[in-house]
C-alpha atoms as a PDB file:
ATOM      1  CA  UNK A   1     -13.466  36.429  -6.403  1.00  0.00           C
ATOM      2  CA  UNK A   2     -10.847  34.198  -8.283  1.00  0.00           C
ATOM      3  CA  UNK A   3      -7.534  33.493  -6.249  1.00  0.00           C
ATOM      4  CA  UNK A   4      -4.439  32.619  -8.848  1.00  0.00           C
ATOM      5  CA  UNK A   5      -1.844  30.132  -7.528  1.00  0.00           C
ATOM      6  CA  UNK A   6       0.714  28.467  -8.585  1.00  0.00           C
ATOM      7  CA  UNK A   7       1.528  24.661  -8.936  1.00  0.00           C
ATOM      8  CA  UNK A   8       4.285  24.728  -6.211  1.00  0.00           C
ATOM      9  CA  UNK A   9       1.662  26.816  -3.801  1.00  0.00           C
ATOM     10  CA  UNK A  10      -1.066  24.371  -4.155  1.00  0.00           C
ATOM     11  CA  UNK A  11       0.902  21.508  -3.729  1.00  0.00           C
ATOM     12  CA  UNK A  12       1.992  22.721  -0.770  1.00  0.00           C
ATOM     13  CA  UNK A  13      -1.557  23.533   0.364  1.00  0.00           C
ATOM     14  CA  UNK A  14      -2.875  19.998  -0.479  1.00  0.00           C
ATOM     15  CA  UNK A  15       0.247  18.127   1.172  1.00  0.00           C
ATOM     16  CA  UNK A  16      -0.554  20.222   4.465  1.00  0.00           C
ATOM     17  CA  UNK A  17      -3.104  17.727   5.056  1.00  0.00           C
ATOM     18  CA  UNK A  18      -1.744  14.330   4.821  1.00  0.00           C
ATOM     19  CA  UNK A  19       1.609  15.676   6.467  1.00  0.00           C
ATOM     20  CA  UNK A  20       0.267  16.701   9.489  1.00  0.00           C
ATOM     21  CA  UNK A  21       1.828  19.909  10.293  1.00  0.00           C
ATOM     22  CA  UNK A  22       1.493  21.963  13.306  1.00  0.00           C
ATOM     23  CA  UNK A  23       0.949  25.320  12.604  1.00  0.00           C
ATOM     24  CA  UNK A  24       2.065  28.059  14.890  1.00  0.00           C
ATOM     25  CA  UNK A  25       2.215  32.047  15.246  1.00  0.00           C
ATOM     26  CA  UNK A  26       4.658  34.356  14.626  1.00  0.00           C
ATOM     27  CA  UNK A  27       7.305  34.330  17.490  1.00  0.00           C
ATOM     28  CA  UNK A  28       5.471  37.272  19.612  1.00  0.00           C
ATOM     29  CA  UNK A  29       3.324  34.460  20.481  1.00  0.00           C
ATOM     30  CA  UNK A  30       6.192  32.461  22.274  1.00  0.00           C
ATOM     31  CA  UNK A  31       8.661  35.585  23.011  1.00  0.00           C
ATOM     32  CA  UNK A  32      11.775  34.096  21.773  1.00  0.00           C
ATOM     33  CA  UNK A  33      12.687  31.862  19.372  1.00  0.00           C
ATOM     34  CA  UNK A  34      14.340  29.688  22.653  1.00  0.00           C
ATOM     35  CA  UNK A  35      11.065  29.472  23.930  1.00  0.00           C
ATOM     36  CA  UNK A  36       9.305  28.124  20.780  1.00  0.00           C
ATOM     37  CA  UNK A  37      11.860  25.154  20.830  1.00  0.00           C
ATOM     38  CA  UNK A  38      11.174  24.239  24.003  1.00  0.00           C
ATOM     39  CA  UNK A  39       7.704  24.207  22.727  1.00  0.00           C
ATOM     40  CA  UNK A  40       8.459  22.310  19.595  1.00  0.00           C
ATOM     41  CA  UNK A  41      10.728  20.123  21.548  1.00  0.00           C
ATOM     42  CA  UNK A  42       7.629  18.747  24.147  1.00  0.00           C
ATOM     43  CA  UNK A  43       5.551  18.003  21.008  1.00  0.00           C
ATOM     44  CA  UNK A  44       8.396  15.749  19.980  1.00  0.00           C
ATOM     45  CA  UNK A  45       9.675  18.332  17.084  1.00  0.00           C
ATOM     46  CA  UNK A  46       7.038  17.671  14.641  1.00  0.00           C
ATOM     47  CA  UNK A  47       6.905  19.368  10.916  1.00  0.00           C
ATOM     48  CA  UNK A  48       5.993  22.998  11.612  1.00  0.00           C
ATOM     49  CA  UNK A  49       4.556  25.870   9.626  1.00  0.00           C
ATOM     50  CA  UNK A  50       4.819  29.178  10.868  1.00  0.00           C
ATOM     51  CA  UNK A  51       1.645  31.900   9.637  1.00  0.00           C
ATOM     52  CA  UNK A  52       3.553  35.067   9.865  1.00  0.00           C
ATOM     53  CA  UNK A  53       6.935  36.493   9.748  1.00  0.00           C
ATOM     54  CA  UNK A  54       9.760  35.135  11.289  1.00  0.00           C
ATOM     55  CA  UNK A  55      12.828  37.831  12.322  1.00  0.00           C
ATOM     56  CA  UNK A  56      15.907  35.617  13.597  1.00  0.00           C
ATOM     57  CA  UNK A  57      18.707  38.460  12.000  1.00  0.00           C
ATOM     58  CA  UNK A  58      21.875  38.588  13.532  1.00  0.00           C
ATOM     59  CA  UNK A  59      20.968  35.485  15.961  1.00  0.00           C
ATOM     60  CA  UNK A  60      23.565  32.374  16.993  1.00  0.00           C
ATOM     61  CA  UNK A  61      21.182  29.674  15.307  1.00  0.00           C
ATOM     62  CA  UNK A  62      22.234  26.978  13.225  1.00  0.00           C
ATOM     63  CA  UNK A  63      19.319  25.177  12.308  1.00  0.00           C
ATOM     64  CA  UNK A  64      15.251  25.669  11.861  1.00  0.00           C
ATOM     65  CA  UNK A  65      14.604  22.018  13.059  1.00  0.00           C
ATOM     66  CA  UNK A  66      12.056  20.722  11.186  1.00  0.00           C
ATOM     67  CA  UNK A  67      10.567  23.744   9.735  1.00  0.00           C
ATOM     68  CA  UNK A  68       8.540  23.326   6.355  1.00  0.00           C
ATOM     69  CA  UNK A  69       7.045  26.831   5.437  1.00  0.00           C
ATOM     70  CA  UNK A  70       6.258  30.055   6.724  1.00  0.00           C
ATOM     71  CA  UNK A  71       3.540  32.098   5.335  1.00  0.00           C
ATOM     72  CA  UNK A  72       5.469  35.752   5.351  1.00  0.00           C
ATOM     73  CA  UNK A  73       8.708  36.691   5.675  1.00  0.00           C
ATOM     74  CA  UNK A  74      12.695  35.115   6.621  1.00  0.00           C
ATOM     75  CA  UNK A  75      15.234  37.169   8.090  1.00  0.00           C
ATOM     76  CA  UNK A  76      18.311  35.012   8.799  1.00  0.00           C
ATOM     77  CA  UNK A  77      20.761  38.011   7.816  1.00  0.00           C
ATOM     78  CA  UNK A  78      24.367  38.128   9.621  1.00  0.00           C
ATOM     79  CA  UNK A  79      23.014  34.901  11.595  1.00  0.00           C
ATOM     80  CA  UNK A  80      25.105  31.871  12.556  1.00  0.00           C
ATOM     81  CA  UNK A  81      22.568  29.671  10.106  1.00  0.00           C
ATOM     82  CA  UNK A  82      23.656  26.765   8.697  1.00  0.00           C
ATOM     83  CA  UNK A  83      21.408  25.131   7.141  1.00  0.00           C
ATOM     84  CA  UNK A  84      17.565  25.681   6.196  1.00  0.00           C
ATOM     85  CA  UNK A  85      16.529  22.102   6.691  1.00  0.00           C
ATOM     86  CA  UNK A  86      13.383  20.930   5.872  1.00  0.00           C
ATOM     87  CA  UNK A  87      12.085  24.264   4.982  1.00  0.00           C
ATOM     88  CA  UNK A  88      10.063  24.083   1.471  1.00  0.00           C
ATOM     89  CA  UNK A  89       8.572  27.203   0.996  1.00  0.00           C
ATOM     90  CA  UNK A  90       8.813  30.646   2.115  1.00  0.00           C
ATOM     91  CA  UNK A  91       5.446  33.390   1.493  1.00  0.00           C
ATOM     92  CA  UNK A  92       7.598  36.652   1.859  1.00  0.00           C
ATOM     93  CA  UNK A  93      10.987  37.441   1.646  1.00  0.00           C
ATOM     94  CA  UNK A  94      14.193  35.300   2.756  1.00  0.00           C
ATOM     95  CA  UNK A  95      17.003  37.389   3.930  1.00  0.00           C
ATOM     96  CA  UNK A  96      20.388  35.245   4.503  1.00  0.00           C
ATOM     97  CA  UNK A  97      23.213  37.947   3.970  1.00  0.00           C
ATOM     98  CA  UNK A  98      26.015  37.348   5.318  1.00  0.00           C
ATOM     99  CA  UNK A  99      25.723  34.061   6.671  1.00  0.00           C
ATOM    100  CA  UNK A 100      27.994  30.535   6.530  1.00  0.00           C
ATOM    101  CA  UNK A 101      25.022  28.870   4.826  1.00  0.00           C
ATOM    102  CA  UNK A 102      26.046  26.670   1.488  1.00  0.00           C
ATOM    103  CA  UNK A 103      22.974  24.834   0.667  1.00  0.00           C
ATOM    104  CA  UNK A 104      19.166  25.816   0.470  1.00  0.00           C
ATOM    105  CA  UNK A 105      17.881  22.396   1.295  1.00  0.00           C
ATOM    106  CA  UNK A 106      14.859  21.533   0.074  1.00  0.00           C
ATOM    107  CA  UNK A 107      13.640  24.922  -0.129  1.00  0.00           C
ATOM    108  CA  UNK A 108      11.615  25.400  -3.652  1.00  0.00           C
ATOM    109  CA  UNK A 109       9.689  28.388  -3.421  1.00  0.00           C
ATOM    110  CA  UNK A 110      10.280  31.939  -1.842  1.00  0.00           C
ATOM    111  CA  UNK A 111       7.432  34.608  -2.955  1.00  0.00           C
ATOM    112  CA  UNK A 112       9.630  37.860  -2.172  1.00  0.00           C
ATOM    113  CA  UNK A 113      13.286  38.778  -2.692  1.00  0.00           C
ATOM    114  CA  UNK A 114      15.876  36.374  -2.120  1.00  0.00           C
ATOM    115  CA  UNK A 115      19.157  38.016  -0.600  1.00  0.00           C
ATOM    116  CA  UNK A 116      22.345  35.527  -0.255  1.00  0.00           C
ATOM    117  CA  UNK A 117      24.585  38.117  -0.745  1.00  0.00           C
ATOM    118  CA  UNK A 118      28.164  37.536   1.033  1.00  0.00           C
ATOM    119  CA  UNK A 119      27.106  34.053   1.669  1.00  0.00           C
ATOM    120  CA  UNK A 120      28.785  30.892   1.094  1.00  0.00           C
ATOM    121  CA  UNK A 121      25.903  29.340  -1.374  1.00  0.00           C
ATOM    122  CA  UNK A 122      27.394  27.518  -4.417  1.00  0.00           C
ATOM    123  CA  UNK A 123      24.489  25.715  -6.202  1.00  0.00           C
ATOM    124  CA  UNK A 124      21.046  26.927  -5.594  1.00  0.00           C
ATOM    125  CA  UNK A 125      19.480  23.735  -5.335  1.00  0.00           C
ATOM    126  CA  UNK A 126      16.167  22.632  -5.595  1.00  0.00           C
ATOM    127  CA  UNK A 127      14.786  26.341  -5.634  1.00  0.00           C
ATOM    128  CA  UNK A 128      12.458  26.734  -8.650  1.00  0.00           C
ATOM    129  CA  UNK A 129      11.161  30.236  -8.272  1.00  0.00           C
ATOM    130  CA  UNK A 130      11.707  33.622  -6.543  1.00  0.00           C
ATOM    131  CA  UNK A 131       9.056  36.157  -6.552  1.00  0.00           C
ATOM    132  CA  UNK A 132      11.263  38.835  -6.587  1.00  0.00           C
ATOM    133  CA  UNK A 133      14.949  39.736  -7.191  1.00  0.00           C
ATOM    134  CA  UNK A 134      17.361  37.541  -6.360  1.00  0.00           C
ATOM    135  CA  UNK A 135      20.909  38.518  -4.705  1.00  0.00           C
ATOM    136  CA  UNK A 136      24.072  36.658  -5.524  1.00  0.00           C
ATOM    137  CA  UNK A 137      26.248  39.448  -5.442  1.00  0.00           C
ATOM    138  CA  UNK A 138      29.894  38.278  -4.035  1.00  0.00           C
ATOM    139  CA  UNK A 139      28.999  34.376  -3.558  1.00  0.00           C
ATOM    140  CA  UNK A 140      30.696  31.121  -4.443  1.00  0.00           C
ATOM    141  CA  UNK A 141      27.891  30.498  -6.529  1.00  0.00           C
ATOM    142  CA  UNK A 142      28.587  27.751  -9.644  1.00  0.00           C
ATOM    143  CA  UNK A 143      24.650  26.426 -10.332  1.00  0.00           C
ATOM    144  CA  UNK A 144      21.374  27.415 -10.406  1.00  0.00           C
ATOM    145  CA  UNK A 145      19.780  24.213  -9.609  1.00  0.00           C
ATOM    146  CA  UNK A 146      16.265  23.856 -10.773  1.00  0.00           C
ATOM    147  CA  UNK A 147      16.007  27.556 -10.662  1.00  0.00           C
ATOM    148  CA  UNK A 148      13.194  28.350 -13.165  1.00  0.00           C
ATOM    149  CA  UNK A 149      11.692  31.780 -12.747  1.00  0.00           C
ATOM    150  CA  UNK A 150      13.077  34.791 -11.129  1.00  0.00           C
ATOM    151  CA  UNK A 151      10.160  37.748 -11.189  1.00  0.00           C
ATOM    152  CA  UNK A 152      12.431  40.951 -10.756  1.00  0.00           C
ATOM    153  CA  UNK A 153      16.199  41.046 -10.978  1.00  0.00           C
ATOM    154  CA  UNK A 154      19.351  38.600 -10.488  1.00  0.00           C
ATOM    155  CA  UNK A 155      22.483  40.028  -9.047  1.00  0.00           C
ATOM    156  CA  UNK A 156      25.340  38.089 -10.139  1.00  0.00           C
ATOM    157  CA  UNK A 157      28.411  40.414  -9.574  1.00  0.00           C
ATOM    158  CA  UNK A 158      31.190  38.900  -8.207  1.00  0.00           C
ATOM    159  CA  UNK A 159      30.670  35.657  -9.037  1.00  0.00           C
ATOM    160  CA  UNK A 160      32.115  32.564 -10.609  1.00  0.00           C
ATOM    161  CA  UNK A 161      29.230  32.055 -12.451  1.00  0.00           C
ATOM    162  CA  UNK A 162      29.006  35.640 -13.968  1.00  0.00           C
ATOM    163  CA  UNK A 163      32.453  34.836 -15.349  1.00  0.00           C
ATOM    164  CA  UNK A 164      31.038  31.788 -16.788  1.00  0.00           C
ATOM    165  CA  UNK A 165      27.837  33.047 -19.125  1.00  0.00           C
ATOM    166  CA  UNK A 166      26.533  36.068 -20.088  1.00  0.00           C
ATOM    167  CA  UNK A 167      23.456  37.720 -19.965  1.00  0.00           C
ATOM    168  CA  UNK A 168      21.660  35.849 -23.040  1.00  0.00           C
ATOM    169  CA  UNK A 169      22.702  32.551 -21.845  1.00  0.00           C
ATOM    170  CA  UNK A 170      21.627  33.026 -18.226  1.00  0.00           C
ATOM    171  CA  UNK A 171      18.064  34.242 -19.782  1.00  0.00           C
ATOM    172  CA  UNK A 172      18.395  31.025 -21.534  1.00  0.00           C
ATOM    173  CA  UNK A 173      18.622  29.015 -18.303  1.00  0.00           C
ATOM    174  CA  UNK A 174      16.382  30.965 -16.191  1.00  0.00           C
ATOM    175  CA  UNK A 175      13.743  33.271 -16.955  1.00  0.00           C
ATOM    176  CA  UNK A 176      14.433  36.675 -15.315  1.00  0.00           C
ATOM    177  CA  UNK A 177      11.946  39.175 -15.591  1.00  0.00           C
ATOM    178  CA  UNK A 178      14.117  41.869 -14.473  1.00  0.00           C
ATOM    179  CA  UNK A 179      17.493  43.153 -14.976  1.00  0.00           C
ATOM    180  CA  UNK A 180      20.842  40.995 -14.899  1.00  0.00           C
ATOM    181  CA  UNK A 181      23.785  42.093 -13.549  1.00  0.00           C
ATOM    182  CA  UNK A 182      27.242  40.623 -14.007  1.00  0.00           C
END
Protein backbone atom coordinates (compact mmCIF):
# COMPACT_ATOMS: atom_id res chain seq x y z
CA UNK A 1 0.00 0.00 0.00
CA UNK A 2 1.11 3.57 -1.17
CA UNK A 3 0.41 6.45 1.45
CA UNK A 4 0.12 10.09 -0.49
CA UNK A 5 1.36 13.11 1.51
CA UNK A 6 1.95 16.26 1.07
CA UNK A 7 5.15 18.48 1.28
CA UNK A 8 3.93 20.43 4.40
CA UNK A 9 2.93 16.80 6.10
CA UNK A 10 6.25 15.30 5.56
CA UNK A 11 8.11 18.07 6.61
CA UNK A 12 6.47 18.03 9.57
CA UNK A 13 7.05 14.29 10.00
CA UNK A 14 10.85 14.57 9.34
CA UNK A 15 11.31 17.78 11.67
CA UNK A 16 9.57 15.63 14.54
CA UNK A 17 12.83 14.13 14.97
CA UNK A 18 15.45 16.68 15.33
CA UNK A 19 12.85 18.90 17.35
CA UNK A 20 12.32 16.71 19.98
CA UNK A 21 8.73 16.78 20.68
CA UNK A 22 6.86 15.12 23.36
CA UNK A 23 4.00 13.52 22.22
CA UNK A 24 0.96 13.06 24.35
CA UNK A 25 -2.79 11.65 24.30
CA UNK A 26 -5.84 13.12 23.85
CA UNK A 27 -6.94 14.98 27.10
CA UNK A 28 -9.02 11.80 28.56
CA UNK A 29 -5.63 10.73 29.35
CA UNK A 30 -4.95 13.73 31.80
CA UNK A 31 -8.81 14.66 32.60
CA UNK A 32 -8.60 18.29 32.06
CA UNK A 33 -6.80 20.41 30.10
CA UNK A 34 -5.56 22.08 33.83
CA UNK A 35 -4.14 18.94 34.56
CA UNK A 36 -2.10 18.46 31.32
CA UNK A 37 -0.35 21.88 32.12
CA UNK A 38 0.64 20.98 35.21
CA UNK A 39 2.05 18.09 33.39
CA UNK A 40 3.62 20.09 30.65
CA UNK A 41 4.70 22.58 33.17
CA UNK A 42 7.07 19.78 35.35
CA UNK A 43 8.67 18.78 32.01
CA UNK A 44 9.68 22.40 31.72
CA UNK A 45 6.91 23.16 28.82
CA UNK A 46 8.63 21.49 26.05
CA UNK A 47 7.25 21.46 22.20
CA UNK A 48 4.23 19.15 22.34
CA UNK A 49 2.21 17.16 19.84
CA UNK A 50 -0.99 15.93 20.75
CA UNK A 51 -2.23 12.28 18.72
CA UNK A 52 -5.89 12.78 18.92
CA UNK A 53 -8.51 15.34 19.22
CA UNK A 54 -8.40 18.11 21.34
CA UNK A 55 -12.11 19.69 22.57
CA UNK A 56 -11.30 23.06 24.57
CA UNK A 57 -14.95 24.86 23.17
CA UNK A 58 -16.34 27.38 25.18
CA UNK A 59 -13.22 27.24 27.75
CA UNK A 60 -11.39 30.56 29.52
CA UNK A 61 -7.92 29.73 27.77
CA UNK A 62 -5.77 32.09 26.19
CA UNK A 63 -2.95 30.30 25.00
CA UNK A 64 -1.82 26.51 23.83
CA UNK A 65 1.76 27.05 25.29
CA UNK A 66 4.00 25.58 23.17
CA UNK A 67 1.84 23.39 21.18
CA UNK A 68 3.13 22.36 17.57
CA UNK A 69 0.51 19.88 16.05
CA UNK A 70 -2.21 17.72 16.83
CA UNK A 71 -2.99 14.76 14.80
CA UNK A 72 -7.10 15.15 14.74
CA UNK A 73 -9.23 17.67 15.50
CA UNK A 74 -9.35 21.69 17.26
CA UNK A 75 -12.28 22.95 18.90
CA UNK A 76 -11.50 26.40 20.33
CA UNK A 77 -15.18 27.70 19.46
CA UNK A 78 -16.74 30.58 21.81
CA UNK A 79 -13.31 30.17 23.87
CA UNK A 80 -11.36 33.01 25.48
CA UNK A 81 -8.27 32.00 22.90
CA UNK A 82 -5.96 34.34 22.01
CA UNK A 83 -3.53 33.22 20.29
CA UNK A 84 -2.52 29.71 18.66
CA UNK A 85 1.16 30.00 19.36
CA UNK A 86 3.49 27.74 18.16
CA UNK A 87 0.95 25.50 16.72
CA UNK A 88 2.02 24.41 12.96
CA UNK A 89 -0.26 21.99 11.91
CA UNK A 90 -3.57 20.71 12.67
CA UNK A 91 -4.78 16.76 11.21
CA UNK A 92 -8.63 17.42 11.58
CA UNK A 93 -10.66 20.25 11.84
CA UNK A 94 -9.96 23.74 13.70
CA UNK A 95 -13.01 25.28 15.09
CA UNK A 96 -12.36 29.04 16.44
CA UNK A 97 -15.93 30.70 16.10
CA UNK A 98 -16.50 33.20 17.95
CA UNK A 99 -13.41 33.90 19.58
CA UNK A 100 -11.03 37.30 20.20
CA UNK A 101 -8.29 35.55 18.22
CA UNK A 102 -6.53 37.95 15.35
CA UNK A 103 -3.63 36.01 14.23
CA UNK A 104 -3.05 32.22 13.30
CA UNK A 105 0.56 32.17 14.27
CA UNK A 106 2.57 29.99 12.66
CA UNK A 107 -0.08 27.66 11.89
CA UNK A 108 0.39 26.33 8.05
CA UNK A 109 -1.63 23.43 7.64
CA UNK A 110 -5.19 22.33 8.90
CA UNK A 111 -6.51 18.97 7.05
CA UNK A 112 -10.38 19.60 7.83
CA UNK A 113 -12.62 22.68 7.83
CA UNK A 114 -11.43 25.81 9.08
CA UNK A 115 -14.26 27.88 10.94
CA UNK A 116 -13.21 31.64 12.08
CA UNK A 117 -16.44 32.80 11.69
CA UNK A 118 -17.35 35.92 14.09
CA UNK A 119 -13.76 36.13 14.91
CA UNK A 120 -11.47 38.94 14.97
CA UNK A 121 -8.84 37.39 12.24
CA UNK A 122 -7.62 40.01 9.70
CA UNK A 123 -4.78 38.39 7.66
CA UNK A 124 -4.59 34.70 7.55
CA UNK A 125 -1.05 34.42 7.89
CA UNK A 126 1.25 31.87 7.20
CA UNK A 127 -1.63 29.24 6.53
CA UNK A 128 -0.99 27.57 3.15
CA UNK A 129 -3.73 25.02 2.93
CA UNK A 130 -7.12 23.92 4.35
CA UNK A 131 -8.43 20.57 3.63
CA UNK A 132 -11.75 21.58 3.67
CA UNK A 133 -13.99 24.71 3.59
CA UNK A 134 -12.92 27.55 5.05
CA UNK A 135 -15.25 30.09 7.15
CA UNK A 136 -14.73 33.81 7.08
CA UNK A 137 -18.14 34.73 7.22
CA UNK A 138 -18.52 38.20 9.33
CA UNK A 139 -14.60 38.75 10.07
CA UNK A 140 -12.22 41.67 9.83
CA UNK A 141 -10.49 39.76 7.39
CA UNK A 142 -8.11 42.02 4.75
CA UNK A 143 -5.35 39.08 3.56
CA UNK A 144 -4.99 35.75 2.84
CA UNK A 145 -1.45 35.34 3.70
CA UNK A 146 0.27 32.51 2.01
CA UNK A 147 -3.04 30.88 1.68
CA UNK A 148 -2.60 28.52 -1.33
CA UNK A 149 -5.20 25.80 -1.54
CA UNK A 150 -8.56 25.62 -0.04
CA UNK A 151 -10.16 21.88 -0.91
CA UNK A 152 -14.01 22.67 -0.45
CA UNK A 153 -15.54 26.09 -0.05
CA UNK A 154 -14.52 29.77 1.22
CA UNK A 155 -17.10 31.80 3.00
CA UNK A 156 -16.37 35.32 2.61
CA UNK A 157 -19.72 37.14 3.42
CA UNK A 158 -19.45 39.95 5.39
CA UNK A 159 -16.23 40.85 4.84
CA UNK A 160 -13.88 43.62 3.87
CA UNK A 161 -12.23 41.55 1.64
CA UNK A 162 -15.39 40.31 -0.27
CA UNK A 163 -15.93 44.00 -0.97
CA UNK A 164 -12.52 44.14 -2.28
CA UNK A 165 -12.37 41.22 -5.24
CA UNK A 166 -14.61 39.10 -6.73
CA UNK A 167 -14.95 35.67 -7.30
CA UNK A 168 -12.43 35.33 -10.41
CA UNK A 169 -9.83 37.27 -8.71
CA UNK A 170 -9.98 35.41 -5.39
CA UNK A 171 -9.67 32.03 -7.64
CA UNK A 172 -6.77 33.87 -8.95
CA UNK A 173 -5.12 34.20 -5.53
CA UNK A 174 -6.13 31.03 -4.05
CA UNK A 175 -7.21 27.92 -5.48
CA UNK A 176 -10.67 26.96 -4.13
CA UNK A 177 -12.01 23.83 -5.08
CA UNK A 178 -15.37 24.58 -3.91
CA UNK A 179 -17.84 27.26 -3.98
CA UNK A 180 -17.14 31.09 -3.12
CA UNK A 181 -19.34 33.09 -1.42
CA UNK A 182 -19.30 36.86 -1.14
Amino acid sequence: MKYIITETQYRFLTEDEDRKILELPGLDYFGSWETMQKFLKKRGNPPYSIAGNLDLDGTQIESLGNLVYIRGYLDLSQSTIKSIGNLEYVGGSLNLFNTPIQSLGKLEYVGGFLSLTQSDIESLGKLEYVGGSLDLFNTPIQSFGNLKKVEGSMDLKETPISRMYSRDEIREMVDVVGDIYI
